[in-house]
Protein backbone atom coordinates (compact mmCIF):
# COMPACT_ATOMS: atom_id res chain seq x y z
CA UNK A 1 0.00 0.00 0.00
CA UNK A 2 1.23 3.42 -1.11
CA UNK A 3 2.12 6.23 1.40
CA UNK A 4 -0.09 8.77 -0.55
CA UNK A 5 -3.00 5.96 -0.31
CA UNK A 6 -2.53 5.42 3.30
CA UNK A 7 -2.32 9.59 4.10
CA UNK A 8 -5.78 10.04 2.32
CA UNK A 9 -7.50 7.20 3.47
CA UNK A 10 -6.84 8.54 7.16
CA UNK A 11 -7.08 12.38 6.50
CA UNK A 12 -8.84 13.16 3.68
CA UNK A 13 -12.28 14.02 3.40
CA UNK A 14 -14.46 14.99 0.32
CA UNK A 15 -17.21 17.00 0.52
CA UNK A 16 -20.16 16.35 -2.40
CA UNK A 17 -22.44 18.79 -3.70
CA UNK A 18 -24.93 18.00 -6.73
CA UNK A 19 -22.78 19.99 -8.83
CA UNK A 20 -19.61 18.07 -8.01
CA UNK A 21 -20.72 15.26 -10.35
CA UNK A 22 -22.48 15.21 -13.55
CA UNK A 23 -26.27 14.52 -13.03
CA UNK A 24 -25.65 10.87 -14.85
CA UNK A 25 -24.74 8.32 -12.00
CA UNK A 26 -21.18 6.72 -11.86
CA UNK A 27 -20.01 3.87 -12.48
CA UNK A 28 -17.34 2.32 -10.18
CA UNK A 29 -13.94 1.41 -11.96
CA UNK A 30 -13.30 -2.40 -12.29
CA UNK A 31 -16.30 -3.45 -9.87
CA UNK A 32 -16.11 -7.52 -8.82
CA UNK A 33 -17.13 -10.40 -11.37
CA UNK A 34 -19.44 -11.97 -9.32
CA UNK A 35 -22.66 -11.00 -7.20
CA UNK A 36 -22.04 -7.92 -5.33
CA UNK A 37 -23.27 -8.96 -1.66
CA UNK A 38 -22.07 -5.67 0.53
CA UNK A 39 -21.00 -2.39 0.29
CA UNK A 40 -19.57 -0.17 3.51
CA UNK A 41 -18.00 3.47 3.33
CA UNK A 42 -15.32 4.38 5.73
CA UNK A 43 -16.36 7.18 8.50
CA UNK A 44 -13.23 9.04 7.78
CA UNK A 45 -12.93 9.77 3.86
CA UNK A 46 -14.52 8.46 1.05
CA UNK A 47 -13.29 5.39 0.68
CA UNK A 48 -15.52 2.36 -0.43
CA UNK A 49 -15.41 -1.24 0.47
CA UNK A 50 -17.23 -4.21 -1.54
CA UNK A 51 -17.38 -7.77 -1.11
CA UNK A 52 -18.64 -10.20 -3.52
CA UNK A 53 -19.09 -13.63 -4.53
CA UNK A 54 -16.28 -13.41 -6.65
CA UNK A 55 -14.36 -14.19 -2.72
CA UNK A 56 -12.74 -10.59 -2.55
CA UNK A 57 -13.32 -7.67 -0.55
CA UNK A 58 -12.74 -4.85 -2.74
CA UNK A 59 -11.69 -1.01 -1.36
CA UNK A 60 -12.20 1.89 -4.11
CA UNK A 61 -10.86 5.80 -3.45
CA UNK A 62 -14.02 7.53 -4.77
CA UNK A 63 -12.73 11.42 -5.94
CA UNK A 64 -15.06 14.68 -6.04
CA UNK A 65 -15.47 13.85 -9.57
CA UNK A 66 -16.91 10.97 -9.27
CA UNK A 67 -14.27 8.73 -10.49
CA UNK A 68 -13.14 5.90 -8.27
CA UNK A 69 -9.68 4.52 -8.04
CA UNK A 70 -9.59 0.34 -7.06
CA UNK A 71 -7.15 0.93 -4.51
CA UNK A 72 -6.66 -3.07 -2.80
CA UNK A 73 -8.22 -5.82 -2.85
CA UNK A 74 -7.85 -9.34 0.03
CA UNK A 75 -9.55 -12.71 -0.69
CA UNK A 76 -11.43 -15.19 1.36
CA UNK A 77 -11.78 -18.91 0.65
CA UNK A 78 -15.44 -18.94 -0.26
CA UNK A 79 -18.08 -16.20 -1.11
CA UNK A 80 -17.55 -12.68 0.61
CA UNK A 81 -21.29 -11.61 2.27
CA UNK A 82 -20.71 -8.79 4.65
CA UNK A 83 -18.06 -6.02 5.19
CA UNK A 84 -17.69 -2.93 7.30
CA UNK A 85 -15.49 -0.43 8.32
CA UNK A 86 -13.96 0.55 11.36
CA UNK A 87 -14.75 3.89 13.14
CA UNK A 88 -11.20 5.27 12.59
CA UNK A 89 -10.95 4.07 9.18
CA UNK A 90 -8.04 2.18 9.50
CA UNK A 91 -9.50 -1.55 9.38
CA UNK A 92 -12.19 -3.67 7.18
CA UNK A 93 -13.81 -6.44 8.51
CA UNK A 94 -15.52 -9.07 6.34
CA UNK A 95 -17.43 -12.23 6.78
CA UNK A 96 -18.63 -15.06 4.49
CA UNK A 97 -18.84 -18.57 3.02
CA UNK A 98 -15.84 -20.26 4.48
CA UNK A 99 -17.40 -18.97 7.90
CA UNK A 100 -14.38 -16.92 9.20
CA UNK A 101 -14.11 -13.16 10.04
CA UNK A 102 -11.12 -11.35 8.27
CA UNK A 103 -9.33 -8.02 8.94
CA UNK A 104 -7.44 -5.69 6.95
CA UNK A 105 -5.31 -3.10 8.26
CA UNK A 106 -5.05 -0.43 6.49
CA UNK A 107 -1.84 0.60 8.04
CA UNK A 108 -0.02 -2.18 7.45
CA UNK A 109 -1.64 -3.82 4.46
CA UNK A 110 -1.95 -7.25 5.87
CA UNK A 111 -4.84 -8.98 6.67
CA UNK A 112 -5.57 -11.95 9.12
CA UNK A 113 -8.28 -14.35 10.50
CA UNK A 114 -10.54 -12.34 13.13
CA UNK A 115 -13.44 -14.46 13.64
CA UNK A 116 -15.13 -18.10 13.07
CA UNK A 117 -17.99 -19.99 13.15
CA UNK A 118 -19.48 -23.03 12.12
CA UNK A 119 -21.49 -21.79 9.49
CA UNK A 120 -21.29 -18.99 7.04
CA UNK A 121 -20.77 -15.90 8.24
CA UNK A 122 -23.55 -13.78 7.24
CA UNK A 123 -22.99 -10.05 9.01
CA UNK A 124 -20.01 -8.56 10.33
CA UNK A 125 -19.94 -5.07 12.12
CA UNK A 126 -17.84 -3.00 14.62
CA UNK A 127 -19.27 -2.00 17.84
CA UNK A 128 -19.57 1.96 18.11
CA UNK A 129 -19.13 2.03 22.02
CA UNK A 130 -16.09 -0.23 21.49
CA UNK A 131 -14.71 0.36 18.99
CA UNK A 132 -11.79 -3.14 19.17
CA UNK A 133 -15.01 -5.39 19.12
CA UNK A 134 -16.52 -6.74 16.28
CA UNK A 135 -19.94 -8.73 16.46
CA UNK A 136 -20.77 -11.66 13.81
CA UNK A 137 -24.26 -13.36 13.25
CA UNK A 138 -23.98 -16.64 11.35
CA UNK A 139 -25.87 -19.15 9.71
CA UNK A 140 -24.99 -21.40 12.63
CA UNK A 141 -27.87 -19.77 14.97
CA UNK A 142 -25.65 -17.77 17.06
CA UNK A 143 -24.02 -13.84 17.57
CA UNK A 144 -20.23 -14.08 18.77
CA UNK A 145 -18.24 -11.29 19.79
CA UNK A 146 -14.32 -10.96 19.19
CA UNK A 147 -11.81 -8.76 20.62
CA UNK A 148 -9.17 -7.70 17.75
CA UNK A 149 -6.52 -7.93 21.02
CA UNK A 150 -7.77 -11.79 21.25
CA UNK A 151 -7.14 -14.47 19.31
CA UNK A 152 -10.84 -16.09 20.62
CA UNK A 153 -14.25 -15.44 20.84
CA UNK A 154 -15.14 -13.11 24.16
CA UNK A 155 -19.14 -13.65 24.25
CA UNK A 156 -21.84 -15.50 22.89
CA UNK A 157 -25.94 -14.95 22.24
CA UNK A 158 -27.72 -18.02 20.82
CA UNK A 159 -29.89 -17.09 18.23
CA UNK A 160 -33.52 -18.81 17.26
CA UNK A 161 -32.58 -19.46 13.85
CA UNK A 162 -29.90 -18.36 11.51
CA UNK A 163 -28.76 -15.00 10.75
CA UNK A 164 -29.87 -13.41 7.72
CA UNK A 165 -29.00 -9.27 8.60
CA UNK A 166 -28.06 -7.11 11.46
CA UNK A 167 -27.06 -4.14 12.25
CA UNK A 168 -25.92 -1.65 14.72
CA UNK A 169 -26.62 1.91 16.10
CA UNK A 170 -24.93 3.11 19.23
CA UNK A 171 -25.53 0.52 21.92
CA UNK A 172 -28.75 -0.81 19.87
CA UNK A 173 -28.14 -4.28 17.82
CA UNK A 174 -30.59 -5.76 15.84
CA UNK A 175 -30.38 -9.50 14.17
CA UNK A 176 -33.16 -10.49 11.52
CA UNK A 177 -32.95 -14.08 11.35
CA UNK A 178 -35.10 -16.96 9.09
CA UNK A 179 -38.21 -17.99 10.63
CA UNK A 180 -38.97 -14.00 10.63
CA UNK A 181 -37.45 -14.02 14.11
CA UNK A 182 -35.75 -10.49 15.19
CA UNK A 183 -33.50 -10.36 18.15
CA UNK A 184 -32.65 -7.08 19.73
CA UNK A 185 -29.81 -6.65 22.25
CA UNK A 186 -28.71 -3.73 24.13
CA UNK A 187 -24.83 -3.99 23.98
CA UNK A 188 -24.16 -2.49 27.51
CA UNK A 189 -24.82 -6.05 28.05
CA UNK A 190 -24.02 -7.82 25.03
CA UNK A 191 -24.77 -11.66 25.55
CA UNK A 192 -28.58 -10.84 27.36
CA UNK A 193 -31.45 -10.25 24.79
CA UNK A 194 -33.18 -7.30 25.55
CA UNK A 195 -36.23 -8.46 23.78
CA UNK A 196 -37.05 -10.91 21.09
CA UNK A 197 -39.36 -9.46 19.00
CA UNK A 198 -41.47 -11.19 15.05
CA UNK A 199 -41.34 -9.34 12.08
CA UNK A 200 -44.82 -7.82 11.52
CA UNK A 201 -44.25 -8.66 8.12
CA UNK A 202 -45.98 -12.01 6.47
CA UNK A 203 -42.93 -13.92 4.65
CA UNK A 204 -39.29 -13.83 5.03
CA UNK A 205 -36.89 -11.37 6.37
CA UNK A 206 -34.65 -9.69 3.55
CA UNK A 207 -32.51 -6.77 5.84
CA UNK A 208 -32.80 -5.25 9.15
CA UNK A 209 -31.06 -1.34 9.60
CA UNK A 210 -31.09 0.51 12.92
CA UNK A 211 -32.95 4.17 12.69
CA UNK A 212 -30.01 6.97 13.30
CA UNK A 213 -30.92 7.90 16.86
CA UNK A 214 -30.95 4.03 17.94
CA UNK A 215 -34.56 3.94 18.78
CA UNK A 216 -36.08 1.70 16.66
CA UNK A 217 -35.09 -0.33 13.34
CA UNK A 218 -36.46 -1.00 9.74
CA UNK A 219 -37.28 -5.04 8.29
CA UNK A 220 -37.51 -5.36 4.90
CA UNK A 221 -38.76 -8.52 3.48
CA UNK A 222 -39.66 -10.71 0.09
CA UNK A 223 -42.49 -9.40 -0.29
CA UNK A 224 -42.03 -5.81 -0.81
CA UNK A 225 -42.57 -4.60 2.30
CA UNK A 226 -40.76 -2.46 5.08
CA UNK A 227 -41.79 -2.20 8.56
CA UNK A 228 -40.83 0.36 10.64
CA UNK A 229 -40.51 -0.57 14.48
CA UNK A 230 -39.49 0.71 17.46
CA UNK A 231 -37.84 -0.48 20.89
CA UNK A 232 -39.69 1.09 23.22
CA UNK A 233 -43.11 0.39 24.68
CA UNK A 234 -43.95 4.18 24.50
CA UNK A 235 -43.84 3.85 21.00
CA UNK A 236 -45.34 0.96 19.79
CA UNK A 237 -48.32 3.42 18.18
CA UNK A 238 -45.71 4.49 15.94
CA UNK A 239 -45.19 1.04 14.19
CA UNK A 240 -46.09 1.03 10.68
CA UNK A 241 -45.53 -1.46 7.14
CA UNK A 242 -45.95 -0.24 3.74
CA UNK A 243 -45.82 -1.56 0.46
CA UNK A 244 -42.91 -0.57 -1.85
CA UNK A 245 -41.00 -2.53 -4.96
CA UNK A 246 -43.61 -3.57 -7.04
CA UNK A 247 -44.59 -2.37 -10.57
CA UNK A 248 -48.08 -1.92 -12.35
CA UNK A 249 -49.01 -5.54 -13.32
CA UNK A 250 -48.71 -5.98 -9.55
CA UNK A 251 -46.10 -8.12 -9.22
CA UNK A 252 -43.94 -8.04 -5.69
CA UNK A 253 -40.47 -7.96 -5.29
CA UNK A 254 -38.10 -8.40 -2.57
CA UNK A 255 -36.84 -5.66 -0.73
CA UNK A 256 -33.03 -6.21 -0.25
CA UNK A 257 -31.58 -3.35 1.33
CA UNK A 258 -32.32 -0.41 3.50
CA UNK A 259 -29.72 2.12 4.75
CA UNK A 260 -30.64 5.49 6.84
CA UNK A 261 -28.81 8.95 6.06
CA UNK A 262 -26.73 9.61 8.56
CA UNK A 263 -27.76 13.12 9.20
CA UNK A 264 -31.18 13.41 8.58
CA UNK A 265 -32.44 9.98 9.70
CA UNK A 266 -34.34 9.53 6.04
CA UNK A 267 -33.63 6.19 4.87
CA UNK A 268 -32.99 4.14 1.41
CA UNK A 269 -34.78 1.30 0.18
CA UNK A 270 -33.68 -0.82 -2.98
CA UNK A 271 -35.17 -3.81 -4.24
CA UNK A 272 -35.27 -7.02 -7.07
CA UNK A 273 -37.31 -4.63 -9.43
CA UNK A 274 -34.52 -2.66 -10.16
CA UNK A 275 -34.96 0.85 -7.96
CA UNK A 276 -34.13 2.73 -5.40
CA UNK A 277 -36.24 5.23 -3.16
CA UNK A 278 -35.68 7.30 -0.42
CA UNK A 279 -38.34 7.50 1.84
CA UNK A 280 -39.33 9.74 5.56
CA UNK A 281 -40.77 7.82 7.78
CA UNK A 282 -42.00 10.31 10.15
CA UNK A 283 -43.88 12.28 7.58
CA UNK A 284 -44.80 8.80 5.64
CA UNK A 285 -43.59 10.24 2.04
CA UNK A 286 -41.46 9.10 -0.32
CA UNK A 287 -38.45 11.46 -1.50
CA UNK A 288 -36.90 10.04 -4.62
CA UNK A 289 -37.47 7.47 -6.82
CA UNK A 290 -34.61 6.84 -8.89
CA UNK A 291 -34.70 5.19 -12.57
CA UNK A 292 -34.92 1.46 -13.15
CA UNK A 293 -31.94 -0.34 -13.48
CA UNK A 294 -33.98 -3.36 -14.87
CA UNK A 295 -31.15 -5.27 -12.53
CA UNK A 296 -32.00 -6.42 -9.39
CA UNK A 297 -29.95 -4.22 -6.32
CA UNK A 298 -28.89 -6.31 -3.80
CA UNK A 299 -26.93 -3.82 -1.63
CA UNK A 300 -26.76 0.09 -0.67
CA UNK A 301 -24.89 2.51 1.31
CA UNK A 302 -24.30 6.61 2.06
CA UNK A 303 -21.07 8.05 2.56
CA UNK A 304 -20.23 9.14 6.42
CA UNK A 305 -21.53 12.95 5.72
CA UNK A 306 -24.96 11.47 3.79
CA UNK A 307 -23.69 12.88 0.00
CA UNK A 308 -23.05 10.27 -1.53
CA UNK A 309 -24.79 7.14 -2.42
CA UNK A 310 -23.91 3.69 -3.65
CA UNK A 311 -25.76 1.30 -5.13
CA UNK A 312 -24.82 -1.93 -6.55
CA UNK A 313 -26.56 -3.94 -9.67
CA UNK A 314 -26.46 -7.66 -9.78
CA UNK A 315 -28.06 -11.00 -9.22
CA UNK A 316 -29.84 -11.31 -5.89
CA UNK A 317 -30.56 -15.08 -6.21
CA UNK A 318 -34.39 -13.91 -5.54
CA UNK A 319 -35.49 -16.60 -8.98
CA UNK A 320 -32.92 -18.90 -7.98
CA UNK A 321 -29.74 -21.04 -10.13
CA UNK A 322 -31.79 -20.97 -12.98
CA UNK A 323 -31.33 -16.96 -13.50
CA UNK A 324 -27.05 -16.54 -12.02
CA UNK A 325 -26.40 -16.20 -15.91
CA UNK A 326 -22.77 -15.32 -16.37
CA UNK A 327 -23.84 -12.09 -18.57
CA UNK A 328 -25.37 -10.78 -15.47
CA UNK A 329 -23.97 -7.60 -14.97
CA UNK A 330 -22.08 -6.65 -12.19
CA UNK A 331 -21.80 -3.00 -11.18
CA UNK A 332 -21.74 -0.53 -7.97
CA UNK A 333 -23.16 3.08 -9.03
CA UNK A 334 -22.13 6.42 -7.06
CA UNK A 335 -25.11 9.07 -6.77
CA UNK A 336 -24.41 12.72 -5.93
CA UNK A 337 -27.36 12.99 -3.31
CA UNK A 338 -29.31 16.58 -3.77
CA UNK A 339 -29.92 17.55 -0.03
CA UNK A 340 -33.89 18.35 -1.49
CA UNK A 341 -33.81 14.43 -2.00
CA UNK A 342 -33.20 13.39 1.54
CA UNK A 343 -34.08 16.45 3.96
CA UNK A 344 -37.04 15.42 6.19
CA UNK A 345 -40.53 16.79 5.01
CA UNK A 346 -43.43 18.44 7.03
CA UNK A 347 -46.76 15.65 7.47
CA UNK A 348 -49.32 15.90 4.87
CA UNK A 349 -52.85 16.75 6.67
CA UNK A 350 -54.97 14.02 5.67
């Protein structure tokens, strides 16, 4: 790894505006040959991390252009489903089908073996309140936590069933897992549920993402739906589902990723049809509706100041074997987000 790299990555920080890229959306340079199964931005510059079933984690320098630099790239020993960055940007974390946790420092350029289960690894994330822990939820039915200082596991949670999403906000962690089973845990004690909650929602659990202020999450599900819950009892009047991802000859399609902005607490949806919307869920609106991709979008993520947004295209194995066609495209697209797009809007009176 390159001095300049390293120096950017760690200190630089690029500020987008709507002008600062053409109103077109990007394409990233050289994006990964297989499905594209995660995508994470560091907290500290615009740096972007990708893993895939090609079995690589990817890390791009994305400029104020627009154009994105492939900057390294680390393998695993099976397919790649989960990565995320570290708070000080100087460490990526990924998970996946040989069911071990990786690390790469950034600062070094090596990687090594975090993490491992006895199933696929399906989400990996730092904890926020510490930030040399890293939690994983597997397809073995359980959530281990791993000191980077240690070369073993320092805490457990059995799951009821296995992990298909989680997430974190603050001391808030939320696991969706199969059977529509979510598990919330308050990470001031870690290896306790704090509840164990069902998705509201009729079929299968897609992704789970934590609101911005930790009080609540979002499920998204198969059937092109997202429910929007929150933790405490006060609140429960506030739950809601709506329908979303499905086009005029009615047909439903899975909703495979939500991420929030990280300012204003609006969120992202993206789904098997092919789009992307932003959406407020205290005013119950949508924002933005972006073109279709006619591609399904299996993963999304805005940049640590909420200006810019990626969004990858490929196969989602929502139609099964019979549709991972090699010609699939594979491709992760950078949006210049228009603050208009993603502010918070004022209730309509009904």
């Amino acid at each position: 790894m390159s001095f300049c790299f390293l120096l950017i990555l760690l200190c630089g920080t690029t500020y987008f505006t709507s002008s600062a890229m053409d109103s077109k959306d990007f394409e990233v340079t050289s994006p990964p040959t297989d499905g594209i199964s995660a995508l994470s931005f560091s907290s500290q510059a615009n740096f972007l991390a990708a893993s895939s079933w090609d079995e690589q984690v990817r890390i791009y320098e994305v400029q104020s252009s627009g154009n994105t630099i492939p900057r390294t790239a680390y393998s695993h020993q099976g397919p790649v489903l989960s990565v995320a960055w570290s708070k000080d940007g100087t460490k990526v974390v990924s998970g996946g089908g040989d069911a071990v946790g990786r690390m790469f420092d950034v600062t070094t350029g090596q990687f090594t073996q975090i993490a491992s289960h006895e199933a696929p690894i399906k989400s990996i994330q730092f904890l926020d309140q510490t930030p040399h822990v890293v939690a994983t939820g597997s397809w073995d039915k359980t959530l281990q936590y791993w000191d980077l200082r240690s070369p073993s596991s320092i805490g457990k949670l059995s799951l009821p069933d296995r992990c298909y999403s989680m997430d974190i906000q603050g001391s808030l962690l939320v696991a969706g897992c199969a059977e529509k089973h979510v598990m919330i845990v308050d990470l001031t004690a870690p290896t306790t549920p704090f509840k164990q909650a069902t998705s509201p929602l009729k079929w299968q659990t897609r992704t789970v993402s934590c609101f911005t202020q930790g009080r609540g999450y979002a499920v998204g599900s198969i059937e092109g739906r997202v429910a929007i819950q929150y933790i405490e009892e006060k609140e429960q009047s506030k739950n809601f589902s709506f329908k979303c991802h499905r086009d005029e000859q009615k047909n439903v399609f899975s909703v495979n990723a939500i991420s929030f902005h990280p300012g204003h607490g609006t969120f992202s949806t993206a789904g098997a049809d092919g789009t992307v919307s932003f959406w407020d869920k205290d005013s119950k609106q949508r924002l933005k509706l972006f073109p279709n991709l006619h591609g399904t979008i299996p993963c999304t993520a805005f940049n640590h100041n909420g200006t810019l947004f990626a969004y990858a295209m490929s196969y989602d194995w929502s139609k099964g074997h019979r549709f991972a066609l090699p010609t699939y495209p594979n491709k992760i697209l950078l949006h210049a987000v228009k603050e208009d797009d993603v502010k918070p809007r004022a209730t309509k009176k009904r």
